[in-house]
Protein backbone atom coordinates (compact mmCIF):
# COMPACT_ATOMS: atom_id res chain seq x y z
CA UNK A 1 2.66 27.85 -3.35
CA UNK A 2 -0.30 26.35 -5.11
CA UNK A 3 -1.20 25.83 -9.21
CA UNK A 4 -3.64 26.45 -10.90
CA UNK A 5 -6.41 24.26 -11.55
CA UNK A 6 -5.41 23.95 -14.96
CA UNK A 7 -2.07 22.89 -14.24
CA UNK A 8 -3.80 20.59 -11.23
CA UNK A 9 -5.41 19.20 -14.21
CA UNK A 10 -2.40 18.64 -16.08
CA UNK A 11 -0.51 16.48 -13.42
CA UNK A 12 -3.34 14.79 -12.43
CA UNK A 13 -3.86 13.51 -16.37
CA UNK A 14 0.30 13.60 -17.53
CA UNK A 15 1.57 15.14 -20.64
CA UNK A 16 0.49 13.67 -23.75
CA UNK A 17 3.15 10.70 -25.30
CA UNK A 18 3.51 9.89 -21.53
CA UNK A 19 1.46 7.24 -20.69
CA UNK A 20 1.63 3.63 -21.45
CA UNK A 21 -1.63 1.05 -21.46
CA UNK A 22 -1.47 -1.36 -18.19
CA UNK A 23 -5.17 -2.86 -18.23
CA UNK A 24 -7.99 -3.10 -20.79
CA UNK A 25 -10.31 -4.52 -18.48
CA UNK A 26 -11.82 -3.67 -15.00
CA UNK A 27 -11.58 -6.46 -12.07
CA UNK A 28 -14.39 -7.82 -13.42
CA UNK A 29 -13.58 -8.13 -16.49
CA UNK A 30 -15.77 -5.25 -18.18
CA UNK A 31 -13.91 -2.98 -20.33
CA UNK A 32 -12.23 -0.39 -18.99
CA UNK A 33 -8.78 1.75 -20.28
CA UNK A 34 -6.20 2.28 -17.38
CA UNK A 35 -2.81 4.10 -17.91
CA UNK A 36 0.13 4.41 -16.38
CA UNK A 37 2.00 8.39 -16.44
CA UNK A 38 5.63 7.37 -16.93
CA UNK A 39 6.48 11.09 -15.75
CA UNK A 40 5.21 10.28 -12.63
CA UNK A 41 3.67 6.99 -11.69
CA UNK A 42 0.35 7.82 -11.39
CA UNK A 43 -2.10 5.10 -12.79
CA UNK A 44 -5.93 6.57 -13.52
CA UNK A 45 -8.53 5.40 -15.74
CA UNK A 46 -8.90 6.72 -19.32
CA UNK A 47 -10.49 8.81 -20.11
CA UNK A 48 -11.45 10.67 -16.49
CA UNK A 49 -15.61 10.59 -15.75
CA UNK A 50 -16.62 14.46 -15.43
CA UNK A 51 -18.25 16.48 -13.08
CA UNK A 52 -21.72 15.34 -13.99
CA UNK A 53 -21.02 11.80 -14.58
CA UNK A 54 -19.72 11.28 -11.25
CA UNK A 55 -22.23 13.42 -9.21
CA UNK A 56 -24.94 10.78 -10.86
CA UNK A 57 -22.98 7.58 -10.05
CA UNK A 58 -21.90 8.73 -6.47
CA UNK A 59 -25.50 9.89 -5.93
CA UNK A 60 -27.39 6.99 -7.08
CA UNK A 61 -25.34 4.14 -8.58
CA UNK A 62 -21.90 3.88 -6.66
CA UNK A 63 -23.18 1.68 -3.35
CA UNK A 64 -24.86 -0.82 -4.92
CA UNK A 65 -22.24 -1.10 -7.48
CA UNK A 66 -19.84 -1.57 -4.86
CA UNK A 67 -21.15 -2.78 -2.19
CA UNK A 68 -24.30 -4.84 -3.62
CA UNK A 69 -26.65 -2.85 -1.35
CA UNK A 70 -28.26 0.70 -1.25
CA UNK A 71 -27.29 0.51 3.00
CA UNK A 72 -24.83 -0.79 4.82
CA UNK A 73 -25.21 -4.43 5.79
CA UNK A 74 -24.52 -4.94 9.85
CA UNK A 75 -21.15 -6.74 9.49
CA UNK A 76 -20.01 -4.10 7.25
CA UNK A 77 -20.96 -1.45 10.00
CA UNK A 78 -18.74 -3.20 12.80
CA UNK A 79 -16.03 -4.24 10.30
CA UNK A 80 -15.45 0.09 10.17
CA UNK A 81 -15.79 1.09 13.52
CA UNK A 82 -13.31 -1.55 14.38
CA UNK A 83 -10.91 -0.03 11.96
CA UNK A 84 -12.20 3.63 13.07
CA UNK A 85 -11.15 2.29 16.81
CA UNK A 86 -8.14 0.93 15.75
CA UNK A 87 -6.67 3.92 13.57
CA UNK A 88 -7.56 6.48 16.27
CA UNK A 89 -5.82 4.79 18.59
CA UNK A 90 -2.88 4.56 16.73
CA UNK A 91 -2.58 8.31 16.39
CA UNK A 92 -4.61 9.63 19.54
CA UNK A 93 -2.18 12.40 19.60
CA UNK A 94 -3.44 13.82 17.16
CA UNK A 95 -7.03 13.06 17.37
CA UNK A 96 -7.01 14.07 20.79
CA UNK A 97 -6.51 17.81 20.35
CA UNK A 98 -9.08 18.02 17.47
CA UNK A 99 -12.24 20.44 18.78
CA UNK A 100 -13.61 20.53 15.07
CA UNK A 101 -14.09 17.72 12.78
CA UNK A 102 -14.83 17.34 9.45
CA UNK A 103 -15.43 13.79 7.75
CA UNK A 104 -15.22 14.17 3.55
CA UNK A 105 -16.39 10.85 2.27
CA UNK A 106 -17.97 9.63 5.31
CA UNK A 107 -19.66 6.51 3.99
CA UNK A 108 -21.95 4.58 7.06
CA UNK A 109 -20.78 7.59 9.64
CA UNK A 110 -18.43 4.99 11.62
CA UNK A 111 -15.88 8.00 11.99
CA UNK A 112 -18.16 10.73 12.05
CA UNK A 113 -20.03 8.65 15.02
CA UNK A 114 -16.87 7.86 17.45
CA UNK A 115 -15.25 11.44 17.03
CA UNK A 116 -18.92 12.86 18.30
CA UNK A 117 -18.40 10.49 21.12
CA UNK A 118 -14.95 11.82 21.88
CA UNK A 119 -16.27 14.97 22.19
CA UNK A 120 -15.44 16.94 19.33
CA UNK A 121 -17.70 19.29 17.09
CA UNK A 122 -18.39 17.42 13.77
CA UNK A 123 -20.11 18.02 10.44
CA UNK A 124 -19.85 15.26 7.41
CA UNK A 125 -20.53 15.59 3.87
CA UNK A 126 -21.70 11.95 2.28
CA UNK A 127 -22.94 11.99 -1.73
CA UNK A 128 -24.60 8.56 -1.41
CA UNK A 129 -28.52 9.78 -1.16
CA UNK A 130 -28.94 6.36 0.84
CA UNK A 131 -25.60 6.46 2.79
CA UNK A 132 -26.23 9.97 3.95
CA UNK A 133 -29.69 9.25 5.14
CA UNK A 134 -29.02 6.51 7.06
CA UNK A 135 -26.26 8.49 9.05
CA UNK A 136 -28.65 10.90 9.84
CA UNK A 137 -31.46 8.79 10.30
CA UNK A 138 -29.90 5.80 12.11
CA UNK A 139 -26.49 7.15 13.80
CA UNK A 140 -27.86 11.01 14.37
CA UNK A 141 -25.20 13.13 12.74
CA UNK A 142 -24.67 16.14 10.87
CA UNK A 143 -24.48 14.78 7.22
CA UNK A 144 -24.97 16.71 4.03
CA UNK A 145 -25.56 14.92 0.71
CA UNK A 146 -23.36 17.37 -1.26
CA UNK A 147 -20.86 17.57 -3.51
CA UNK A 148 -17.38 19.72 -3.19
CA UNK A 149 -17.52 23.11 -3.74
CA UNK A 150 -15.20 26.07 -2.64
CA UNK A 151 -18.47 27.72 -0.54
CA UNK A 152 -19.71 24.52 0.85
CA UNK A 153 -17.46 25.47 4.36
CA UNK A 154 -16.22 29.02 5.62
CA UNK A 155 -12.09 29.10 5.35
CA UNK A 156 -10.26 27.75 8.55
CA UNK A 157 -12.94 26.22 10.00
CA UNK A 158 -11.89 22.79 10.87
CA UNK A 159 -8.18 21.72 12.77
CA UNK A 160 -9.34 18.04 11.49
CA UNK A 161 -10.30 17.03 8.08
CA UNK A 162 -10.42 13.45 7.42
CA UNK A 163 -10.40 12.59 3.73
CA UNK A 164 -10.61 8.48 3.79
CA UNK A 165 -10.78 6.65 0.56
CA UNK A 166 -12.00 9.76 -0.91
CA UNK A 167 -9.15 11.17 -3.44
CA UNK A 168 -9.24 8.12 -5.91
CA UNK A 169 -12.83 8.38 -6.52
CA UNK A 170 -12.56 12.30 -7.69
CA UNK A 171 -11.59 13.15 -11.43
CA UNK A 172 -8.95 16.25 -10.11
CA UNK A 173 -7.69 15.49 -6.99
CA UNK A 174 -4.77 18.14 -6.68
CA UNK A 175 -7.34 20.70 -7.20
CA UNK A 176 -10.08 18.86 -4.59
CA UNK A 177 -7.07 18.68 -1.84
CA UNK A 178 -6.52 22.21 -2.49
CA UNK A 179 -10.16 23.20 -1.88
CA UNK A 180 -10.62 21.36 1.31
CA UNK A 181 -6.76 22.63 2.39
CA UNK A 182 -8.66 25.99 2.88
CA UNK A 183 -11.38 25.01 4.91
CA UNK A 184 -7.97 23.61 7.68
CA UNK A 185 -7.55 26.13 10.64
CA UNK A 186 -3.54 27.67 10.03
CA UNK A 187 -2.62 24.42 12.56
CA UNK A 188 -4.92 21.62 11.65
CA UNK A 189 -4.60 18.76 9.79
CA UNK A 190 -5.85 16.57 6.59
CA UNK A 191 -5.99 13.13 7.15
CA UNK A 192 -6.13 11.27 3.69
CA UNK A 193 -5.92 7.66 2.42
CA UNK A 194 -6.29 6.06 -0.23
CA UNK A 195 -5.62 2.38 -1.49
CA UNK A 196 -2.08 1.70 -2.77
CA UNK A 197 -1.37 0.30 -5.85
CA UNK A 198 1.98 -1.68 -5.04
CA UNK A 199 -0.01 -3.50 -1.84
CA UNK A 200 -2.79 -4.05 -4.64
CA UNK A 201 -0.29 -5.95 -7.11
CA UNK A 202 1.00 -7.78 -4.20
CA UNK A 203 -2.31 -8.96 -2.13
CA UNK A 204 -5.05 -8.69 -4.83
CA UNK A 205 -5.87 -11.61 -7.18
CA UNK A 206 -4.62 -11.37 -10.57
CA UNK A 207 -6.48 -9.33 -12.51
CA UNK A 208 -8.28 -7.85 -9.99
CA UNK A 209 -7.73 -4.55 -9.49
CA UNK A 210 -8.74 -1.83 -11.49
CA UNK A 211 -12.32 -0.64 -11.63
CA UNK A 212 -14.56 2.77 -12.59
CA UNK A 213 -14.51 4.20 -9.27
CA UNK A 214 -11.46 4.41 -8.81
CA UNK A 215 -10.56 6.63 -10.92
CA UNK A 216 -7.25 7.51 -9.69
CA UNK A 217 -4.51 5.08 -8.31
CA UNK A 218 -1.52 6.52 -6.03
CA UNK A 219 1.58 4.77 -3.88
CA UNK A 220 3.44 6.51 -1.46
CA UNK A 221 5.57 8.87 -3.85
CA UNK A 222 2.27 9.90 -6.14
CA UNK A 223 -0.16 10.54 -2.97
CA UNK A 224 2.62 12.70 -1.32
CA UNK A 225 3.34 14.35 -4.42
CA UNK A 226 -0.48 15.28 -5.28
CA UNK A 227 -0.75 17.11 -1.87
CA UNK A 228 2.41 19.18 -2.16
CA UNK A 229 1.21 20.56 -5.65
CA UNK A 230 -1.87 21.57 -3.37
CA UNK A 231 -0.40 23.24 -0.83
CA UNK A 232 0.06 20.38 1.73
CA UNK A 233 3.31 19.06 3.49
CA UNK A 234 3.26 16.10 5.44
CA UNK A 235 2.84 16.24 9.32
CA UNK A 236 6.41 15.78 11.08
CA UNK A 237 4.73 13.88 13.94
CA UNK A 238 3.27 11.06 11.89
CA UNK A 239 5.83 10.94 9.29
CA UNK A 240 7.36 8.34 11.02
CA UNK A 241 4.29 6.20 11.78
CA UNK A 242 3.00 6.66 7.80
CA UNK A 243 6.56 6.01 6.11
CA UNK A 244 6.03 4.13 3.03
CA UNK A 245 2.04 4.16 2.88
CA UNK A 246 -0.89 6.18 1.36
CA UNK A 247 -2.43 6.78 4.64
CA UNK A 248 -1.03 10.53 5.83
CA UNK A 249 -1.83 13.03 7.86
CA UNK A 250 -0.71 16.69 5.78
CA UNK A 251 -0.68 20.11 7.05
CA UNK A 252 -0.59 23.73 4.85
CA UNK A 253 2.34 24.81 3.86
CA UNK A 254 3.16 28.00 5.07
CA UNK A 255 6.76 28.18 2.65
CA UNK A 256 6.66 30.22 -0.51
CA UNK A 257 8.66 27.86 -1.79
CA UNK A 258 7.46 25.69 -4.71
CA UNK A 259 6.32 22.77 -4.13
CA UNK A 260 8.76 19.56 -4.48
CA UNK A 261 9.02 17.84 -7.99
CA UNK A 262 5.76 16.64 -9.14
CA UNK A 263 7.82 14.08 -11.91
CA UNK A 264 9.60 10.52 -11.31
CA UNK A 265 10.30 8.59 -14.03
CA UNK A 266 12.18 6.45 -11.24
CA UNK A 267 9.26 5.78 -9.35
CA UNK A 268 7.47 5.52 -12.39
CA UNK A 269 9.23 2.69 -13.97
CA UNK A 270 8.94 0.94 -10.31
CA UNK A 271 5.12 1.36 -10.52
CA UNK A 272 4.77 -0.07 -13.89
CA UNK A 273 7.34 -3.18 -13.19
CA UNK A 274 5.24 -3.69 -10.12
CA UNK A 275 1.52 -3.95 -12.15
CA UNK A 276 3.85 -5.86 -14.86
CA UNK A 277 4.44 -8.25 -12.38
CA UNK A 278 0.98 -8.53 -11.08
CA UNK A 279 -0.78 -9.53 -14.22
CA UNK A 280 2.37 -11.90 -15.23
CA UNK A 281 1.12 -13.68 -11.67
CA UNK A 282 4.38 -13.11 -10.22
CA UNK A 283 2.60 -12.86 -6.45
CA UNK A 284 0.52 -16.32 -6.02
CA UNK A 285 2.69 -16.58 -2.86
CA UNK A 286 -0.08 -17.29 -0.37
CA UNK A 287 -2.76 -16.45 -1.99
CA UNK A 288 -4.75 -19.84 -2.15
CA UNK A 289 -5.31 -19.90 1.65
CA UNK A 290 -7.25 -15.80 0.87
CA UNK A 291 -10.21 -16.92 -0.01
CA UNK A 292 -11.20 -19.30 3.35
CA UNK A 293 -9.55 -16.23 5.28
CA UNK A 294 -12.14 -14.09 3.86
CA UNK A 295 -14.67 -16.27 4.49
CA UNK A 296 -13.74 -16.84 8.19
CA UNK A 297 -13.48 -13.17 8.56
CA UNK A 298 -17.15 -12.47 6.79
CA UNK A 299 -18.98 -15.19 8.84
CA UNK A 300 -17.33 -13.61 12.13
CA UNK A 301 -18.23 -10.44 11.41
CA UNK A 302 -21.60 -11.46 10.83
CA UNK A 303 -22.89 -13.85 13.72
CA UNK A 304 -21.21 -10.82 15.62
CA UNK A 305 -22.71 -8.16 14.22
CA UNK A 306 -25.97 -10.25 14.69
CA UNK A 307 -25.62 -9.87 18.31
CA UNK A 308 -24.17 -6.63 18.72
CA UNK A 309 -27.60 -5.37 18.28
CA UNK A 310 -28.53 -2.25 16.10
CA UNK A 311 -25.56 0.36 14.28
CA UNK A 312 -26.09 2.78 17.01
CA UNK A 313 -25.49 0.39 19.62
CA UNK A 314 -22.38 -0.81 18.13
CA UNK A 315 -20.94 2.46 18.06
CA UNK A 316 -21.54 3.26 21.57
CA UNK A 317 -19.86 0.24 22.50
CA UNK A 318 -16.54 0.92 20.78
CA UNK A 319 -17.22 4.59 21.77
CA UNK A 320 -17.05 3.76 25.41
CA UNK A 321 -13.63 1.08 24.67
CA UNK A 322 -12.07 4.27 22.78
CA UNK A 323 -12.62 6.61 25.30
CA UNK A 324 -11.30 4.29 28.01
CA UNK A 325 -7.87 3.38 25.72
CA UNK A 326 -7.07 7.72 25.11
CA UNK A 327 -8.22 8.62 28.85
CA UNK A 328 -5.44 5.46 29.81
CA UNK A 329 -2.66 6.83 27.44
């Protein structure tokens, strides 16, 4: 049973006397108004960009904002498809009987790229004018720059969606899963992740968290609760694998029944103590030894992304590693 986009809207922004102030400042220190629902948990930004703010900033602004760059830099590129290889390997069962793909979000095309090379029929919608070019330009896919609306795909076209750090960065996201719900074949299945606020108190510097894109901010409880109000359920076959992260695989829900409670003052009380606890530095434990990890990590990445050779390259490297791992079981 689905709402209505109205009452999407409502969820997605709490009732009003709900919410209590958790940040005045973004993780860089720029102003910026985040609240906590204690209803539900659900942190967002305040107030929430609208449709034509963020179809500007994705368009134009959001890469270099975040990333420094208008394209992805080479390290960057092999950083994903590493974590493209390793999440599809992790769940090959289901990426294995996927025929038609659809990437929402797809960023540098890493995913879009490897499920081509698996075989599988897929289309990609990117809103970064420079993002989206360079997957079709350098990686040869089929990427609209376009924004999400209800006749951008016939209904039950795809048995795969993929929806990866995608819901956070749109201002109505029960009403956004809903839409893309309906473009799922009866039997396929929504991939979606997002970031997750408790690993964010606990691994993130203090202070440095919260920024404009992200507009939303879910844990487990809040990401699985979003989806039902859409029309989602969980898959049974990954539950296991996805217990007690923002990284799920959903499917429609074919009940009549209403959807679950969309409310927890429990978890939201857990939520708050837990961004409490962040900004009163209460996880330094290990955290001095981060930043020469990083830098480890970013030097590797590049002297080997130096000599992997050009994106396209890379990704029919990994291709060829991936196809080897699912054709070995």
């Amino acid at each position: 049973m689905l709402i209505s986009d109205e009452r999407a809207m409502q969820w997605a922004l709490g009732r009003e006397g709900t919410h209590e102030v958790v940040s005045g400042t973004d993780r860089r220190g720029r102003p910026l108004r985040t609240v906590i629902c204690m209803d539900t948990g659900l942190v967002r930004n305040d107030p929430v960009p609208d449709d034509a703010e963020l179809a500007r900033f994705y368009a134009e602004d959001y890469r270099i904002a975040y990333k420094g760059a208008a394209k992805p830099r080479r390290r960057q590129i092999l950083r994903n498809f590493r974590r493209v290889v390793s999440h599809v390997r992790t769940f090959r069962d289901v990426y294995g009987v996927a025929t038609r793909v659809l990437d929402v979000g797809a960023g540098s095309g890493e995913f879009a790229f490897v499920m081509t090379r698996l075989g599988k029929t897929v289309q990609a919608v990117e809103p970064n004018i420079p993002y989206a070019a360079f997957c079709r330009e350098e990686l040869k896919l089929d990427v609209s720059t376009a924004h999400l609306t209800p006749d951008l795909f016939a209904p039950c076209e795809f048995d795969l969606i993929r929806l990866n750090h995608v819901l956070e960065h749109l201002n109505n996201p029960v009403k956004y899963l809903a839409l893309i719900a309906c473009w799922l074949k009866p039997s396929g299945v929504l991939y979606v992740e997002t970031p997750n606020i408790e690993s964010e108190c606990c691994e993130r510097s203090r202070g440095n968290i919260f920024h404009y894109a992200h507009i939303f901010n879910f844990n487990p409880w809040t990401l699985r609760a979003c989806a039902g109000l859409a029309g989602l359920a969980e898959a049974s076959e990954t539950a296991q694998r996805s217990a007690g992260t923002t990284s799920v695989f959903f499917r429609r829900d074919a009940s009549d029944a209403p959807p679950a409670t969309a409310e927890s003052p429990e978890n939201a009380r857990h939520v708050h103590a837990m961004i409490q606890a962040h900004y009163a530095g209460a996880f330094r434990k290990g955290k001095l030894a981060k930043p020469f990890i990083k830098s480890a990590m970013l030097l590797e990445e590049t002297l080997t992304g130096m000599l992997a050779g050009p994106p396209r390259a890379i990704g029919e490297r990994v291709a060829r590693s991936l196809r080897a791992a699912m054709r070995s079981g």
